[in-house]
PDB file of N, CA and C in Angstrom:
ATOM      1  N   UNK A   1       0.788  -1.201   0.000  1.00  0.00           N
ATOM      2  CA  UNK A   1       0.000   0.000   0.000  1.00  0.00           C
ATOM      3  C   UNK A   1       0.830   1.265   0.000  1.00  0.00           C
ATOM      4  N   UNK A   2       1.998   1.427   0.728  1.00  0.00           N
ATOM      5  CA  UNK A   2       2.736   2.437   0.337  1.00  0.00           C
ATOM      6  C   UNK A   2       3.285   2.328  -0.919  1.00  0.00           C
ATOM      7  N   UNK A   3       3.566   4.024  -1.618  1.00  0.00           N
ATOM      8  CA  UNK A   3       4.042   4.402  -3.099  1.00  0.00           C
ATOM      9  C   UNK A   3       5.045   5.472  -2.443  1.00  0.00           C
ATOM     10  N   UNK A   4       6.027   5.063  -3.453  1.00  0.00           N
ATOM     11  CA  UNK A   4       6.985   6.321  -2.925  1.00  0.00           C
ATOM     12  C   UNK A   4       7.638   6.595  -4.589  1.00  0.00           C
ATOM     13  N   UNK A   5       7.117   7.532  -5.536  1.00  0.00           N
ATOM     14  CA  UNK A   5       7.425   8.392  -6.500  1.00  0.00           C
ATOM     15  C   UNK A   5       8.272   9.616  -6.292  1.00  0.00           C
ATOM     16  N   UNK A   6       9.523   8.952  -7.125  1.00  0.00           N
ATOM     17  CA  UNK A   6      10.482   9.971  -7.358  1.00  0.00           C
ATOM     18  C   UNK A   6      10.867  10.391  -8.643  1.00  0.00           C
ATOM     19  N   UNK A   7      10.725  11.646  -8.764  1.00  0.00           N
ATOM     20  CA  UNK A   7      11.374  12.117 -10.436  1.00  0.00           C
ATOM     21  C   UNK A   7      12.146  13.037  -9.896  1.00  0.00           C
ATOM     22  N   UNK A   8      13.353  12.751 -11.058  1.00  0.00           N
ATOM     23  CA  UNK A   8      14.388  13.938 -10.640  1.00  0.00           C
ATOM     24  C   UNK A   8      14.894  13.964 -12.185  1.00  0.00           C
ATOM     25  N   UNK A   9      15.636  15.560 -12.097  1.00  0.00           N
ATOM     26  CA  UNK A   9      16.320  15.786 -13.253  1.00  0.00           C
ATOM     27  C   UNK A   9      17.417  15.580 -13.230  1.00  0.00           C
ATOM     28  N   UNK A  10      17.816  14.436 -12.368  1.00  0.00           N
ATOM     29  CA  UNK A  10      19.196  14.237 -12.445  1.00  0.00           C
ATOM     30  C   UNK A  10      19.413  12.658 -12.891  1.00  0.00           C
ATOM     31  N   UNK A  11      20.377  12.784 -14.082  1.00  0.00           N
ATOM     32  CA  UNK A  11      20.549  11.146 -14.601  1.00  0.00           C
ATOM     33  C   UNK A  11      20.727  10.470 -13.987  1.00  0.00           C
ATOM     34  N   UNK A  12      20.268   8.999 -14.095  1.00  0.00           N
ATOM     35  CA  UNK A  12      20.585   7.911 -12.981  1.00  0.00           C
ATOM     36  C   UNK A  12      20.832   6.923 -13.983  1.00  0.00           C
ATOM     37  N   UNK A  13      22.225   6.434 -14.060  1.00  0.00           N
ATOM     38  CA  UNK A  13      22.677   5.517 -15.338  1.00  0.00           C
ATOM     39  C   UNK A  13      22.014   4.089 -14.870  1.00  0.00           C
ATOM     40  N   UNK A  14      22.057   3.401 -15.441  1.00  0.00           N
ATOM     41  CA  UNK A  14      21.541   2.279 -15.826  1.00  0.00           C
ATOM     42  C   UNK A  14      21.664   1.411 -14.580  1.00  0.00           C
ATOM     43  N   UNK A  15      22.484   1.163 -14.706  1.00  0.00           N
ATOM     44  CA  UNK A  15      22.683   0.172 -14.069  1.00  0.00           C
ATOM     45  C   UNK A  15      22.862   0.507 -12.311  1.00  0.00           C
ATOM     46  N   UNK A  16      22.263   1.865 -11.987  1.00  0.00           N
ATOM     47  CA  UNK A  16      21.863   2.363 -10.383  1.00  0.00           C
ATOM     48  C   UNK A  16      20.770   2.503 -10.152  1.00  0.00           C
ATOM     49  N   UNK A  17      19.818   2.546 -11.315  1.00  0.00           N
ATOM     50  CA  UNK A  17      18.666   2.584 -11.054  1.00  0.00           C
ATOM     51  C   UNK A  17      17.984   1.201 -10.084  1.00  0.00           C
ATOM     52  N   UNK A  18      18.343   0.141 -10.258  1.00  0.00           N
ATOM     53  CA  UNK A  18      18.060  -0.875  -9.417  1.00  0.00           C
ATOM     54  C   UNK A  18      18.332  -0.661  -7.976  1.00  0.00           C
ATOM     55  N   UNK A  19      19.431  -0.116  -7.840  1.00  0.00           N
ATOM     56  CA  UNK A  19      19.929  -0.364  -6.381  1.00  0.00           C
ATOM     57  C   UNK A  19      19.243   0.938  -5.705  1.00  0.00           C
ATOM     58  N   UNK A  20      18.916   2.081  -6.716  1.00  0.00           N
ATOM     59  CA  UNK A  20      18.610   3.146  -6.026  1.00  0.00           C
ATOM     60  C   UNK A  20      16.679   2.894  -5.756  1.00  0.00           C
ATOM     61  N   UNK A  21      16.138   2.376  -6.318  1.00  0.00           N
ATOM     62  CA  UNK A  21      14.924   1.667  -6.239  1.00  0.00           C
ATOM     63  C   UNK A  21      14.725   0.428  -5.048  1.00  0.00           C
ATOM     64  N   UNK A  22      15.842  -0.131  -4.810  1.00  0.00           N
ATOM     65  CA  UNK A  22      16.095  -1.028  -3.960  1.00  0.00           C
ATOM     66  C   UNK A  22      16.321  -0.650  -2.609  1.00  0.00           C
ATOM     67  N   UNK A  23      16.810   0.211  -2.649  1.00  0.00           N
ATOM     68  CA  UNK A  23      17.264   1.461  -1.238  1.00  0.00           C
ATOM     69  C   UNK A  23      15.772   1.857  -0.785  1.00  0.00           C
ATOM     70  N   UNK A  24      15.272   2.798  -1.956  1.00  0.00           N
ATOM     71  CA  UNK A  24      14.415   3.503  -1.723  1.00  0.00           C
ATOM     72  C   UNK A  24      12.992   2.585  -0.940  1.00  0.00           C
ATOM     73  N   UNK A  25      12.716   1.177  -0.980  1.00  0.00           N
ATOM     74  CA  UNK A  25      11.669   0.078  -1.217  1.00  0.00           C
ATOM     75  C   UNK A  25      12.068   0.058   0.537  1.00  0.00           C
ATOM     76  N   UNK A  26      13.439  -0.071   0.405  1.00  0.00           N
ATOM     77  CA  UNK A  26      13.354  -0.867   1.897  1.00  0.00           C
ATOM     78  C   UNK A  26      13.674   0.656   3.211  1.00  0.00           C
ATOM     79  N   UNK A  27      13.457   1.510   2.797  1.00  0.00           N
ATOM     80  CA  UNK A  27      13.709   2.825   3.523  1.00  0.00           C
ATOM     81  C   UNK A  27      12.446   3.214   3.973  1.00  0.00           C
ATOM     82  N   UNK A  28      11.336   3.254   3.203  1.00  0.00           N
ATOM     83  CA  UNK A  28      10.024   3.319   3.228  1.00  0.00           C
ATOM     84  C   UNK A  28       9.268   1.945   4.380  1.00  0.00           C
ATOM     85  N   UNK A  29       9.653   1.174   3.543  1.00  0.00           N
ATOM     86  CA  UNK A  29       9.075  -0.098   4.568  1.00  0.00           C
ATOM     87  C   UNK A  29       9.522   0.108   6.050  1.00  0.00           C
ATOM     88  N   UNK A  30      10.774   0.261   6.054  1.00  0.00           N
ATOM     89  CA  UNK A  30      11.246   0.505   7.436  1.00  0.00           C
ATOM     90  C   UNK A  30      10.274   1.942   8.146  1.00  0.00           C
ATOM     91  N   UNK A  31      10.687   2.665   7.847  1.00  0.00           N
ATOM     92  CA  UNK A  31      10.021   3.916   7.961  1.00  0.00           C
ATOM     93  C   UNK A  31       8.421   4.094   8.851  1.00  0.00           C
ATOM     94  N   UNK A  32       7.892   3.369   7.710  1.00  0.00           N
ATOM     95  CA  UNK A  32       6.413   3.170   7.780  1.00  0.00           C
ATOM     96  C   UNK A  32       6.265   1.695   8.641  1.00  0.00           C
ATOM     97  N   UNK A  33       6.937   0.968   8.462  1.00  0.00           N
ATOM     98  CA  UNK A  33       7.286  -0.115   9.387  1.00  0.00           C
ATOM     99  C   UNK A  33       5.936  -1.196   9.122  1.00  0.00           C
ATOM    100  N   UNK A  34       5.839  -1.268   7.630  1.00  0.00           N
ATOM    101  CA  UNK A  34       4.960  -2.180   6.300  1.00  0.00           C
ATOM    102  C   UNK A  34       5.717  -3.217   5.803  1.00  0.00           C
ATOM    103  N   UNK A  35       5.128  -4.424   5.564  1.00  0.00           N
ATOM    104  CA  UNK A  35       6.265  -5.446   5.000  1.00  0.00           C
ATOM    105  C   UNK A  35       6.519  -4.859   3.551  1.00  0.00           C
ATOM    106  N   UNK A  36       7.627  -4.706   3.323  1.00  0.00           N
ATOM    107  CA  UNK A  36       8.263  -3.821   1.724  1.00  0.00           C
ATOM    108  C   UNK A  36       7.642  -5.293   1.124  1.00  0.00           C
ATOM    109  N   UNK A  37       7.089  -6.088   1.264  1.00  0.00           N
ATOM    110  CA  UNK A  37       6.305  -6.805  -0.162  1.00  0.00           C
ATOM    111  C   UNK A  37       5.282  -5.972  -0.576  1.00  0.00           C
ATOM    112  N   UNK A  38       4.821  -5.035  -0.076  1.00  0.00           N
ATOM    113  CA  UNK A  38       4.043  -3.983  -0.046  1.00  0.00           C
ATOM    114  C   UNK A  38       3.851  -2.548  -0.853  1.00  0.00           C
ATOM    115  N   UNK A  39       5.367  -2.650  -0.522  1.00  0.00           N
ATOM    116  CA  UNK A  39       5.726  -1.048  -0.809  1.00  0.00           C
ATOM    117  C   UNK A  39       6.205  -0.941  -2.381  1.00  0.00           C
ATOM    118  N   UNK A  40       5.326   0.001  -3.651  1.00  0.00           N
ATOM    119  CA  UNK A  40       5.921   0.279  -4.436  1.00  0.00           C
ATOM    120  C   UNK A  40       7.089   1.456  -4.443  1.00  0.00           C
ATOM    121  N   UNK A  41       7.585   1.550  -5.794  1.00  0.00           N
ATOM    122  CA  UNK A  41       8.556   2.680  -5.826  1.00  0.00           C
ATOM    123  C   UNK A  41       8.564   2.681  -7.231  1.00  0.00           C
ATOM    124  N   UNK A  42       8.728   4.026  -7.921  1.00  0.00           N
ATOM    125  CA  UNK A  42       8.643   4.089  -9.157  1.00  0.00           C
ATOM    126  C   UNK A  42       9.882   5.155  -9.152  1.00  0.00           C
ATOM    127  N   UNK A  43      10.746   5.764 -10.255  1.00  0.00           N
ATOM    128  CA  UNK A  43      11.687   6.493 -10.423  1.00  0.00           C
ATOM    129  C   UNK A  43      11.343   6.898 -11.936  1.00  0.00           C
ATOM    130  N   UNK A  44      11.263   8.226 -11.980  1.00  0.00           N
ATOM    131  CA  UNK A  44      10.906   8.846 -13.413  1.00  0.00           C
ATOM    132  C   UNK A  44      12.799   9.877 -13.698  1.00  0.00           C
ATOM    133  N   UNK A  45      13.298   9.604 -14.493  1.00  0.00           N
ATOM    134  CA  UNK A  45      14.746  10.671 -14.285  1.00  0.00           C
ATOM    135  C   UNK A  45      14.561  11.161 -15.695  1.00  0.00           C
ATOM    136  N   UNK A  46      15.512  12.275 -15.595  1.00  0.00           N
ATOM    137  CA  UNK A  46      15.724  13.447 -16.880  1.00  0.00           C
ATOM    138  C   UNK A  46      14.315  14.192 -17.427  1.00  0.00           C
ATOM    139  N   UNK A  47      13.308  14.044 -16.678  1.00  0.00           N
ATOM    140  CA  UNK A  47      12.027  14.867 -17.186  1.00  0.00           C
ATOM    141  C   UNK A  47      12.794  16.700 -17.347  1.00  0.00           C
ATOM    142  N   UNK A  48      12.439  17.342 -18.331  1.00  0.00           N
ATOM    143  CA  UNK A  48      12.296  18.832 -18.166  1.00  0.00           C
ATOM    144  C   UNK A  48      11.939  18.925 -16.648  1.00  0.00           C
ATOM    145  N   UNK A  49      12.568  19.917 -16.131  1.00  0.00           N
ATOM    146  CA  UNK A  49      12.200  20.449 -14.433  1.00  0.00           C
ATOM    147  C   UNK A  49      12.938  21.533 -14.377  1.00  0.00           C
ATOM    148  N   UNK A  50      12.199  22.687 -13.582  1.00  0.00           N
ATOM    149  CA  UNK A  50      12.772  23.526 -12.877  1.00  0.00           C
ATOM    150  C   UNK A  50      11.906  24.139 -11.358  1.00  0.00           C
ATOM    151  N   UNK A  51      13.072  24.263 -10.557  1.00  0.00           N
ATOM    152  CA  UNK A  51      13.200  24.751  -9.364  1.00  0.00           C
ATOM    153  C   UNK A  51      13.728  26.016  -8.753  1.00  0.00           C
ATOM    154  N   UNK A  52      12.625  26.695  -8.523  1.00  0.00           N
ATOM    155  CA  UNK A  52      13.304  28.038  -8.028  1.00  0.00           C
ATOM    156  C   UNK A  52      14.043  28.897  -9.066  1.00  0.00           C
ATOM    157  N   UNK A  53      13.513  29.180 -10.407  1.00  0.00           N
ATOM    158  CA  UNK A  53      13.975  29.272 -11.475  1.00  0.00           C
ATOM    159  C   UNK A  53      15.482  28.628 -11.795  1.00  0.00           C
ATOM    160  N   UNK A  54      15.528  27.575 -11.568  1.00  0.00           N
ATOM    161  CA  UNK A  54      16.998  27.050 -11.792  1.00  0.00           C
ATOM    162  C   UNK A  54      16.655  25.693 -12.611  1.00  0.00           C
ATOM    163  N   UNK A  55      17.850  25.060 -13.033  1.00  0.00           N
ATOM    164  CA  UNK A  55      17.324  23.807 -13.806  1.00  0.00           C
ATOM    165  C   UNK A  55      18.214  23.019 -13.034  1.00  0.00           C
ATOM    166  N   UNK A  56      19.268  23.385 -11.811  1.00  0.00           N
ATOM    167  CA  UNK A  56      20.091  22.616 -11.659  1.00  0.00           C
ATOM    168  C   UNK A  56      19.344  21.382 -11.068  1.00  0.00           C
ATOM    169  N   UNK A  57      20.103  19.949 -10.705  1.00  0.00           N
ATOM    170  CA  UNK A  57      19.353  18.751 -10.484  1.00  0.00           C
ATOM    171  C   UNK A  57      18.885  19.539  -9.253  1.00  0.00           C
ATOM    172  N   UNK A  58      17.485  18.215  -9.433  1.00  0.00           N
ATOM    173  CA  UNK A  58      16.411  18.533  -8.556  1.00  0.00           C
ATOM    174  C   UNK A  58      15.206  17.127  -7.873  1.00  0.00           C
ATOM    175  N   UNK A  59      14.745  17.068  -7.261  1.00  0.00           N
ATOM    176  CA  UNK A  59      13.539  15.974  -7.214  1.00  0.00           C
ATOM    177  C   UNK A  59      12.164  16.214  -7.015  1.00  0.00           C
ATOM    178  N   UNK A  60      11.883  15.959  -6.740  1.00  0.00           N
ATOM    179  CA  UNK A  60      10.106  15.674  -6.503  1.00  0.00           C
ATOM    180  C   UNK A  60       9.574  14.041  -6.170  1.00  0.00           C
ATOM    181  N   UNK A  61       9.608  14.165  -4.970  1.00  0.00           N
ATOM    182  CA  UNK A  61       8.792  12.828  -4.464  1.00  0.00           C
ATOM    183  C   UNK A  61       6.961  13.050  -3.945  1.00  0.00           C
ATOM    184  N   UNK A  62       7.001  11.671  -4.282  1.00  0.00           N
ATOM    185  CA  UNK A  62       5.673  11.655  -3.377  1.00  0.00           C
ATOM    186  C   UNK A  62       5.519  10.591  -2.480  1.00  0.00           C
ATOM    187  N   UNK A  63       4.866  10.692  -1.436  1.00  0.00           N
ATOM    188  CA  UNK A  63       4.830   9.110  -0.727  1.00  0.00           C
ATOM    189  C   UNK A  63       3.290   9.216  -0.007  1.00  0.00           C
ATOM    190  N   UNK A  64       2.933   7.954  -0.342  1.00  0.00           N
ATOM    191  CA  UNK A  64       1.467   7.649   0.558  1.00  0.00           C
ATOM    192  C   UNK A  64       1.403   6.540   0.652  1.00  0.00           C
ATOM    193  N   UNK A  65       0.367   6.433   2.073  1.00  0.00           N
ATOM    194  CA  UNK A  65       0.324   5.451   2.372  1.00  0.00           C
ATOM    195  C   UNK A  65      -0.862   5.093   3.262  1.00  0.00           C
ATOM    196  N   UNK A  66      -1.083   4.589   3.317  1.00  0.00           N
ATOM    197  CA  UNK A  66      -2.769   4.123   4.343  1.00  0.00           C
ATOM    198  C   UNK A  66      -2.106   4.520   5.884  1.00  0.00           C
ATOM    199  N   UNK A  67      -3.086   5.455   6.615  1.00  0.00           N
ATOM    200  CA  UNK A  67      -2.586   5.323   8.369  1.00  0.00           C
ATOM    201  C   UNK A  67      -1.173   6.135   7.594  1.00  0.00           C
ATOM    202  N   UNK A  68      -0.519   6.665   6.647  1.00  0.00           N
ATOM    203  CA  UNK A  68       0.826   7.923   7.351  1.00  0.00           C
ATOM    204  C   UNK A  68       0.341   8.748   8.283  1.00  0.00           C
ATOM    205  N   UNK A  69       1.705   8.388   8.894  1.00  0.00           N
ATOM    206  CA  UNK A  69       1.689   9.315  10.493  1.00  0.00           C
ATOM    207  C   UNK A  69       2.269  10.962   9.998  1.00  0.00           C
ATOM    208  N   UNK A  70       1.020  11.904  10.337  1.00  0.00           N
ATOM    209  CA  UNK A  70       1.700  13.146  10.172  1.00  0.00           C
ATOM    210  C   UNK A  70       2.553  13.778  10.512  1.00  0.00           C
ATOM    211  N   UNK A  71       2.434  12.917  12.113  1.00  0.00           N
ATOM    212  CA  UNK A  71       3.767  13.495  13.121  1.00  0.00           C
ATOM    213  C   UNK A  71       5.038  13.200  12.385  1.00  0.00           C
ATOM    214  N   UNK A  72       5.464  12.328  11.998  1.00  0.00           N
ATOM    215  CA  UNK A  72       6.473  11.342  11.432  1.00  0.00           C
ATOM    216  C   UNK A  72       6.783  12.527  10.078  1.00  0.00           C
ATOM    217  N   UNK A  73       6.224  12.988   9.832  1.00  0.00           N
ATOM    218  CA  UNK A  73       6.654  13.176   8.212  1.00  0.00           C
ATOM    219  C   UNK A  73       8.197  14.235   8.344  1.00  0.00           C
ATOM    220  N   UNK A  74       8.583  15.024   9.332  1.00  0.00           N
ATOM    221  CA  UNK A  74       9.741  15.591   8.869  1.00  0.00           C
ATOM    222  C   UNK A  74      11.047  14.767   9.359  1.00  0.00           C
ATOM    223  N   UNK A  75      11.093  13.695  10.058  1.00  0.00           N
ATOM    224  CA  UNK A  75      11.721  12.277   9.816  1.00  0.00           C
ATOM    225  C   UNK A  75      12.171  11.907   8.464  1.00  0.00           C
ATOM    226  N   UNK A  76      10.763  11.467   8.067  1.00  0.00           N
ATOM    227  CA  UNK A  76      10.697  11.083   6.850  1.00  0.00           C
ATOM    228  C   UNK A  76      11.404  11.814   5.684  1.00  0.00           C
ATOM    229  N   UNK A  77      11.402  13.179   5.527  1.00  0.00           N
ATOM    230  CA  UNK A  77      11.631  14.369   4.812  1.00  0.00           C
ATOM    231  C   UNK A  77      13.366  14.063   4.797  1.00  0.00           C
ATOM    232  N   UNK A  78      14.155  14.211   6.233  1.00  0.00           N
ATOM    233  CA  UNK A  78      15.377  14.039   6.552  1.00  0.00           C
ATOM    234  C   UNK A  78      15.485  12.625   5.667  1.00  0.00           C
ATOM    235  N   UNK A  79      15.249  11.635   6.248  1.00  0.00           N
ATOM    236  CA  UNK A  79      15.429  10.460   5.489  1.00  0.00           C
ATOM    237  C   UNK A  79      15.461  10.449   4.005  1.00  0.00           C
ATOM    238  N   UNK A  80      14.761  10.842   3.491  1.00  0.00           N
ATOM    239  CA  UNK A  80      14.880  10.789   2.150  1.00  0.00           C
ATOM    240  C   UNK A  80      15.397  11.284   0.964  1.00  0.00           C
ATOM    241  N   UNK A  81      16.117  12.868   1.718  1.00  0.00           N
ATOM    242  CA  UNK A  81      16.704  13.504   1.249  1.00  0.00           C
ATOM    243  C   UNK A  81      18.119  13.197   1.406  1.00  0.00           C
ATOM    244  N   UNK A  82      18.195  12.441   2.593  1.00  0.00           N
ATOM    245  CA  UNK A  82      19.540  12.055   2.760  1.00  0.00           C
ATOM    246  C   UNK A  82      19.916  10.758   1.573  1.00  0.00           C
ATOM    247  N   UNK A  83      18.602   9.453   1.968  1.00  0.00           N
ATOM    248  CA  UNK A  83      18.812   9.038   0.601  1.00  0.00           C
ATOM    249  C   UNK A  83      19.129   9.481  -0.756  1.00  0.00           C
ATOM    250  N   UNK A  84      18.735  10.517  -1.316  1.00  0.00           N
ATOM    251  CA  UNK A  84      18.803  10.948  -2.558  1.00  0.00           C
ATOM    252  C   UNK A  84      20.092  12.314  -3.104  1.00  0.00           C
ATOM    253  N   UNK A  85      20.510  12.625  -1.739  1.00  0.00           N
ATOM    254  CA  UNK A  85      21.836  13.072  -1.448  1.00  0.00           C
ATOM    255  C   UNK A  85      22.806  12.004  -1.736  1.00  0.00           C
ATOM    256  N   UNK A  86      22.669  10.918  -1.006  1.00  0.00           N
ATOM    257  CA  UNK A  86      23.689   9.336  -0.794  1.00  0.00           C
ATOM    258  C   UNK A  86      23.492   9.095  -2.179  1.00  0.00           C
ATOM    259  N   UNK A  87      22.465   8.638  -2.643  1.00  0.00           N
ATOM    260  CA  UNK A  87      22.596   8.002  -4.016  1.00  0.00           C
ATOM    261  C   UNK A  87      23.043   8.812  -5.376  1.00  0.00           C
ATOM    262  N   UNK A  88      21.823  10.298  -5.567  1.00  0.00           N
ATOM    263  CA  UNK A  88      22.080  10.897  -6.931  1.00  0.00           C
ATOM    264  C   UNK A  88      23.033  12.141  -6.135  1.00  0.00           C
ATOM    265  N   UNK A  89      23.477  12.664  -5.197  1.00  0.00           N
ATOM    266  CA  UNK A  89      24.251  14.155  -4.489  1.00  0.00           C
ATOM    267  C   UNK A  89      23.508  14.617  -5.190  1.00  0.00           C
ATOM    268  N   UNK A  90      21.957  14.768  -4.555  1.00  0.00           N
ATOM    269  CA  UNK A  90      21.210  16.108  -4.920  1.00  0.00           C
ATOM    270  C   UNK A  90      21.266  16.431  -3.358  1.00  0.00           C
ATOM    271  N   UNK A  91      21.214  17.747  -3.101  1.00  0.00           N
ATOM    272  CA  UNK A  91      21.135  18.498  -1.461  1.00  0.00           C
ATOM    273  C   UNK A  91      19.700  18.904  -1.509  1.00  0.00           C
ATOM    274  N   UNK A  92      19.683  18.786  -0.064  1.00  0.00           N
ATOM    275  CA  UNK A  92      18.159  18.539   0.483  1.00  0.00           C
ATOM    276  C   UNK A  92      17.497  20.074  -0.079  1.00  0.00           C
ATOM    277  N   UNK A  93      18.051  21.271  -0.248  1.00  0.00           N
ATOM    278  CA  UNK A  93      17.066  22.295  -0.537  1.00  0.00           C
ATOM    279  C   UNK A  93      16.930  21.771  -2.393  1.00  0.00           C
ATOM    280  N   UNK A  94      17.163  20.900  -2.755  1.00  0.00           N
ATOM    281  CA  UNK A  94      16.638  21.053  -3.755  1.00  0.00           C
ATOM    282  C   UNK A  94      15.719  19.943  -4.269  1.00  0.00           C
ATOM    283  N   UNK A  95      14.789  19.289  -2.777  1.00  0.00           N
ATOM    284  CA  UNK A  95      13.966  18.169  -2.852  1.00  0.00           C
ATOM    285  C   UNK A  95      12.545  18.620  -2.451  1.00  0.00           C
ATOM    286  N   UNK A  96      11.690  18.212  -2.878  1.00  0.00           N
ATOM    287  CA  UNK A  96      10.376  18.986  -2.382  1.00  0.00           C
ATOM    288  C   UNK A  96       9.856  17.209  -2.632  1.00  0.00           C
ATOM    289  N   UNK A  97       8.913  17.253  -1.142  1.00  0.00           N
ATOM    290  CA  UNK A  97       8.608  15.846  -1.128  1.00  0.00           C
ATOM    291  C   UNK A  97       6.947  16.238  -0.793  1.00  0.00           C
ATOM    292  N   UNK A  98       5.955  15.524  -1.921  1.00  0.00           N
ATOM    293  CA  UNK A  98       4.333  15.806  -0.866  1.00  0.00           C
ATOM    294  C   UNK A  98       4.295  13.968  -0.748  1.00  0.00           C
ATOM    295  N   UNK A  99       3.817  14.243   0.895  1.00  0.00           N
ATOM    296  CA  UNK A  99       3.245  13.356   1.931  1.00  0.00           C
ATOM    297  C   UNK A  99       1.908  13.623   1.690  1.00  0.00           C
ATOM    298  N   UNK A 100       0.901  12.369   1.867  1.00  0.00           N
ATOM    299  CA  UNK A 100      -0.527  11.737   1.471  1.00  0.00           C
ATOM    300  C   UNK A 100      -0.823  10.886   2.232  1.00  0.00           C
ATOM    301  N   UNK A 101      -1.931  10.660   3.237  1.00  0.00           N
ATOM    302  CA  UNK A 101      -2.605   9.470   3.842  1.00  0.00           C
ATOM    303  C   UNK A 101      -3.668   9.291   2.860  1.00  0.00           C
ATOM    304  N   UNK A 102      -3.565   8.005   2.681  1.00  0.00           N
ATOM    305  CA  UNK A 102      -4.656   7.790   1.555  1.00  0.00           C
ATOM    306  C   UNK A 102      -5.674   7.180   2.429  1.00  0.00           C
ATOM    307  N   UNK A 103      -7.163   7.119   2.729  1.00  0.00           N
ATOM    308  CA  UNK A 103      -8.185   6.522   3.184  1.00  0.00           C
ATOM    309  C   UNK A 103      -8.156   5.252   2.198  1.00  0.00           C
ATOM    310  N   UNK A 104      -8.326   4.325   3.370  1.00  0.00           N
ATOM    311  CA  UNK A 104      -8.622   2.558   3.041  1.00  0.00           C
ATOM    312  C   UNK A 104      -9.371   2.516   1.911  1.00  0.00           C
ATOM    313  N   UNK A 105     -10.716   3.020   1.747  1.00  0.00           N
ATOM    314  CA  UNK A 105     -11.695   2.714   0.625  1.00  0.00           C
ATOM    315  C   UNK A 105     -11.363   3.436  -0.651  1.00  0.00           C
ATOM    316  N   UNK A 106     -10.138   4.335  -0.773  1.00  0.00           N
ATOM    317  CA  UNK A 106      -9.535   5.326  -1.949  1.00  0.00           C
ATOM    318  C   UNK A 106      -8.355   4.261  -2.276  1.00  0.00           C
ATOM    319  N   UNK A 107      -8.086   3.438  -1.909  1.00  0.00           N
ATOM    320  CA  UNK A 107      -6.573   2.476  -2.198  1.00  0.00           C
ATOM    321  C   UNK A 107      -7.330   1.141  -2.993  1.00  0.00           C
ATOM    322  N   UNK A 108      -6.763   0.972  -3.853  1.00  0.00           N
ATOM    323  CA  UNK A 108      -7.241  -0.327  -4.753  1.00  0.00           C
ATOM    324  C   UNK A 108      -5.995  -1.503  -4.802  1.00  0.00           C
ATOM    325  N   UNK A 109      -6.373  -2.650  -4.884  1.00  0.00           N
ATOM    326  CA  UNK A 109      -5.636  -3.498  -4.688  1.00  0.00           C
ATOM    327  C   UNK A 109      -6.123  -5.031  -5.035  1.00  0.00           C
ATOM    328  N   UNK A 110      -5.780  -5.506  -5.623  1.00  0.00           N
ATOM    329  CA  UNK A 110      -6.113  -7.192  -5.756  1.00  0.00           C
ATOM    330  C   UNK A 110      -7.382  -7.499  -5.794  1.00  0.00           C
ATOM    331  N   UNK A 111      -7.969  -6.213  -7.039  1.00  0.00           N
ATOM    332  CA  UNK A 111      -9.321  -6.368  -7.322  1.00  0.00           C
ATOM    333  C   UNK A 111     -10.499  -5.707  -6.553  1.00  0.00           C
ATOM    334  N   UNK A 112      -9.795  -5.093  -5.337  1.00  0.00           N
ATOM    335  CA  UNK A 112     -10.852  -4.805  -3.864  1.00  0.00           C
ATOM    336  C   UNK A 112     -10.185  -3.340  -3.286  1.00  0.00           C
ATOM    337  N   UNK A 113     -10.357  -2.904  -2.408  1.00  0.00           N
ATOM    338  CA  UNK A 113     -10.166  -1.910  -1.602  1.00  0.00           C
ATOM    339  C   UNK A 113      -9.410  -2.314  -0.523  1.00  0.00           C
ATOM    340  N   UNK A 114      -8.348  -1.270   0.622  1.00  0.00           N
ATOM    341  CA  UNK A 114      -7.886  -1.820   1.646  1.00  0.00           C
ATOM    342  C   UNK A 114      -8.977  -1.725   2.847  1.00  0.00           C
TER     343      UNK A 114
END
């Protein structure tokens, strides 16, 4: 039930995209503390983007999840920016992340609702 969507304008060669998807799967699970059989992650890179009139690299995440804790979210914020610092060295002012609790009956899944 958790999604954690990241696009950034910063290249992610080939062959990191796995591991940086792999990071990202089990950071979330932990986080949210969901079995990551659970947790998607999608990575969109090199879209047109700009930030703060700048084009330098940049991200845009999103994450939701059934029950996110609001309290939790600037945790989360640190965390993920640090991830995406660690993996692509983008710095945290240039990450803008929106957080989402999705209601049970708005989440689709295996034909049904959560």
């Amino acid at each position: 039930m958790p999604l954690l969507k990241i696009q950034t304008s910063q290249p992610v060669a080939t062959g990191t995209q796995g591991a940086l998807l792999s990071k990202a799967s089990q950071a979330v699970a932990d986080m949210l503390g969901k079995p990551e059989r659970y947790v998607m992650v999608s990575l969109e890179h090199n879209p047109d983007m700009l930030f703060g009139g700048s084009d330098e690299p940049l991200a845009y995440l999103e994450m939701k999840s059934i029950g996110l804790p609001e309290a939790n979210t600037a945790e989360y914020s640190r965390r993920l920016a640090d991830l995406l610092n660690d993996e692509l060295g983008l710095p945290a002012d240039r990450v803008y992340i929106e957080f989402a609790d999705a209601p049970r009956a708005l989440w689709g899944w295996n034909g049904g609702t959560f």
